[in-house]
C-alpha atoms as a PDB file:
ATOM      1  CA  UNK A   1       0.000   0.000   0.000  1.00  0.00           C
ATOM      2  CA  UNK A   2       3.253   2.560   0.677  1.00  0.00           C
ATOM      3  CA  UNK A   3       4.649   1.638  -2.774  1.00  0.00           C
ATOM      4  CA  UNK A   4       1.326   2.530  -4.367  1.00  0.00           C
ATOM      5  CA  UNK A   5       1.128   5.723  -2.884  1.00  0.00           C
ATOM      6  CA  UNK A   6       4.511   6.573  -3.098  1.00  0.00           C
ATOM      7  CA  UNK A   7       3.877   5.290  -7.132  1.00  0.00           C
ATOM      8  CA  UNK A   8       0.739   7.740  -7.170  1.00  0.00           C
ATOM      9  CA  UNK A   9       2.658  10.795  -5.944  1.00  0.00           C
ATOM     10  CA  UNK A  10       5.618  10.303  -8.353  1.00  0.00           C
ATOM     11  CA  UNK A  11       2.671   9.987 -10.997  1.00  0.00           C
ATOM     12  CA  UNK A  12       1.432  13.258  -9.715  1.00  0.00           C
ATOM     13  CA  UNK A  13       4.660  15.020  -9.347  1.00  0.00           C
ATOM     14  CA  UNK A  14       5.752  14.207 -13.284  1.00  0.00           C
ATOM     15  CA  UNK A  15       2.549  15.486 -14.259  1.00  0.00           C
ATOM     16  CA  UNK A  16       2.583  18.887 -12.591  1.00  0.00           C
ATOM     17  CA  UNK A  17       6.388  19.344 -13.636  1.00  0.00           C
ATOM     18  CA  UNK A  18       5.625  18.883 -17.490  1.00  0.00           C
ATOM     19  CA  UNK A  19       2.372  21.002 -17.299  1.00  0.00           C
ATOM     20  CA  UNK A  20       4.210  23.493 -15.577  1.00  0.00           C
ATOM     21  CA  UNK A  21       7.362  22.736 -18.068  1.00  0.00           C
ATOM     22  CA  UNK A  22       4.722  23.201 -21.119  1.00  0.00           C
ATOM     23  CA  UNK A  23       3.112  26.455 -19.734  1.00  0.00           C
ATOM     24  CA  UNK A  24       6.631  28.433 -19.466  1.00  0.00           C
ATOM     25  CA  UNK A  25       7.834  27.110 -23.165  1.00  0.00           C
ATOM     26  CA  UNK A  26       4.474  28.586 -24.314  1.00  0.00           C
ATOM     27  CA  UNK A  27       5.180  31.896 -22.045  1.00  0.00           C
ATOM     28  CA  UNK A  28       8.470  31.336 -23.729  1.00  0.00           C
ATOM     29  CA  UNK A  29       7.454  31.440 -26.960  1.00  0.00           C
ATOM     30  CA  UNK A  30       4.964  34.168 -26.627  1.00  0.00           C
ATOM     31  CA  UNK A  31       7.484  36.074 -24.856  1.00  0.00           C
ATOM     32  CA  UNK A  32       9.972  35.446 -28.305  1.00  0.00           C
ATOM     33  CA  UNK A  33       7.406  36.673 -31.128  1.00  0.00           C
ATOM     34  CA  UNK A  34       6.369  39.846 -28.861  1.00  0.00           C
ATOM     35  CA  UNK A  35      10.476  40.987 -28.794  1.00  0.00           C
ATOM     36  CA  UNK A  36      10.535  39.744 -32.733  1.00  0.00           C
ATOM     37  CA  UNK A  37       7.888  41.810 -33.353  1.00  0.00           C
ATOM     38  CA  UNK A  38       9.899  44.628 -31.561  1.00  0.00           C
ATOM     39  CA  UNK A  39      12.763  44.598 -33.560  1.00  0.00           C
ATOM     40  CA  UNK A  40      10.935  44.871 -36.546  1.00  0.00           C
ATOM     41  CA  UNK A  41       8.616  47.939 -35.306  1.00  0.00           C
ATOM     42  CA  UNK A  42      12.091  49.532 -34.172  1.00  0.00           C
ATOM     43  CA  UNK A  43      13.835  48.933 -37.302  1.00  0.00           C
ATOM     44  CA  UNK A  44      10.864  50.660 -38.846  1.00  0.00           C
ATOM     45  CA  UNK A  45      10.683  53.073 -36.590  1.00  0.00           C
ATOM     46  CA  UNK A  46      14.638  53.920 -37.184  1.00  0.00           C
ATOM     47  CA  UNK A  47      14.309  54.052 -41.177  1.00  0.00           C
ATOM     48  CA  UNK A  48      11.261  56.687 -40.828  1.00  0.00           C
ATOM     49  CA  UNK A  49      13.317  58.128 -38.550  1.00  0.00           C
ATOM     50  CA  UNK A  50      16.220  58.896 -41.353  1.00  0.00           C
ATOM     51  CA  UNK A  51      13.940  59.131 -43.783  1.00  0.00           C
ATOM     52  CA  UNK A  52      12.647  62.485 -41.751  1.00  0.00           C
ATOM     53  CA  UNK A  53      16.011  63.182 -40.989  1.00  0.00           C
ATOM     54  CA  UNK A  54      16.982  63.604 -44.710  1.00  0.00           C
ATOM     55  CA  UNK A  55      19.095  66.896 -45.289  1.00  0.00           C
ATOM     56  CA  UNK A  56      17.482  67.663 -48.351  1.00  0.00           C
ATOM     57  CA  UNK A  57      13.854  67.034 -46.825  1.00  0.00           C
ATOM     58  CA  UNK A  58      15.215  69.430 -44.110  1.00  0.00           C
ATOM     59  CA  UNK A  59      16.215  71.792 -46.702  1.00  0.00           C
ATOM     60  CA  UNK A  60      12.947  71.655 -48.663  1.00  0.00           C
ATOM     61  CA  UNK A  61      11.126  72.518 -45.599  1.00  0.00           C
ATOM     62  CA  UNK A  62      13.319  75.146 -44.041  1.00  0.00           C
ATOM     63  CA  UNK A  63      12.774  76.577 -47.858  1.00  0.00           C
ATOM     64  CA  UNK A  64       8.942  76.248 -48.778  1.00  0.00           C
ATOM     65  CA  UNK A  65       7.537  76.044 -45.539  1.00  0.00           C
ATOM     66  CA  UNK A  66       9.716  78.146 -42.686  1.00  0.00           C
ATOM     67  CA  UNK A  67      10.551  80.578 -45.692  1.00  0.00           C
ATOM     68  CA  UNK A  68      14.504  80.216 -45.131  1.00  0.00           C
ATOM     69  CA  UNK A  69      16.765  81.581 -47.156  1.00  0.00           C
ATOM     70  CA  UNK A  70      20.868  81.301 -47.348  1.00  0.00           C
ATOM     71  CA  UNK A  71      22.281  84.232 -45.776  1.00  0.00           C
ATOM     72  CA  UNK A  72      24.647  85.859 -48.331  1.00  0.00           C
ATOM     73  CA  UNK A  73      28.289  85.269 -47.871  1.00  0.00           C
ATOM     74  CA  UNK A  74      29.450  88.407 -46.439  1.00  0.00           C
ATOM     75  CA  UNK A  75      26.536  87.573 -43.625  1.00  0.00           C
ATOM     76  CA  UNK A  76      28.598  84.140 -42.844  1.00  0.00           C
ATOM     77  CA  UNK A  77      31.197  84.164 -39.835  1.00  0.00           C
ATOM     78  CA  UNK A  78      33.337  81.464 -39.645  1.00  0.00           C
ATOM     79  CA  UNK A  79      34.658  80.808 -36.623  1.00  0.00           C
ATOM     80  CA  UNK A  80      37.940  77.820 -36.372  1.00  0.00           C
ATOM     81  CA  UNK A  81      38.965  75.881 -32.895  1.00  0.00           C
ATOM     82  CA  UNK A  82      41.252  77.234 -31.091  1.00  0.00           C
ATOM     83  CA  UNK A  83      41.664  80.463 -32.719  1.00  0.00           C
ATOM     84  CA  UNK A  84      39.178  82.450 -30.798  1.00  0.00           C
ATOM     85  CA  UNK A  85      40.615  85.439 -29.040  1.00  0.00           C
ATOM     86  CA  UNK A  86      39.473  86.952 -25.914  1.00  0.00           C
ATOM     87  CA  UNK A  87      39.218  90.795 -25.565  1.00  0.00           C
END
């Protein structure tokens, strides 16, 4: 009678660890297609974001929408590293 019960818990015991076993590969799993799906929406999001970041969109815009114009060359200071005096 010992050795059956001691049978029927073992029985018992294997059966909860491979449900249990089964429910975390599927948590697994789930968990694996969510981060997939991730990396794709980032990658996305990271080619829209050059796409945006363009310099001639930039240009375009600063032009027909802001109204920008080049300043004309004798407007233009250029100013090198380490040659900046102080008065």
């Amino acid at each position: 009678m010992t050795l059956f019960l001691i049978l029927v818990i073992s029985g018992l015991g294997i059966v909860t660890a491979r449900h249990e076993a089964r429910k975390l590969f599927m948590a697994q799993e789930k968990e694996q297609a969510l981060a997939k799906q991730f990396a794709t929406e980032r990658d996305q999001l990271l080619l829209e974001q050059s796409t945006l970041a363009m310099h001639a969109r930039v240009e375009n815009i600063a032009r027909t929408q802001l109204k920008m114009v080049m300043p004309a060359a004798t407007n233009v200071l250029v100013i090198q590293p380490g040659k900046i005096r102080a008065r």
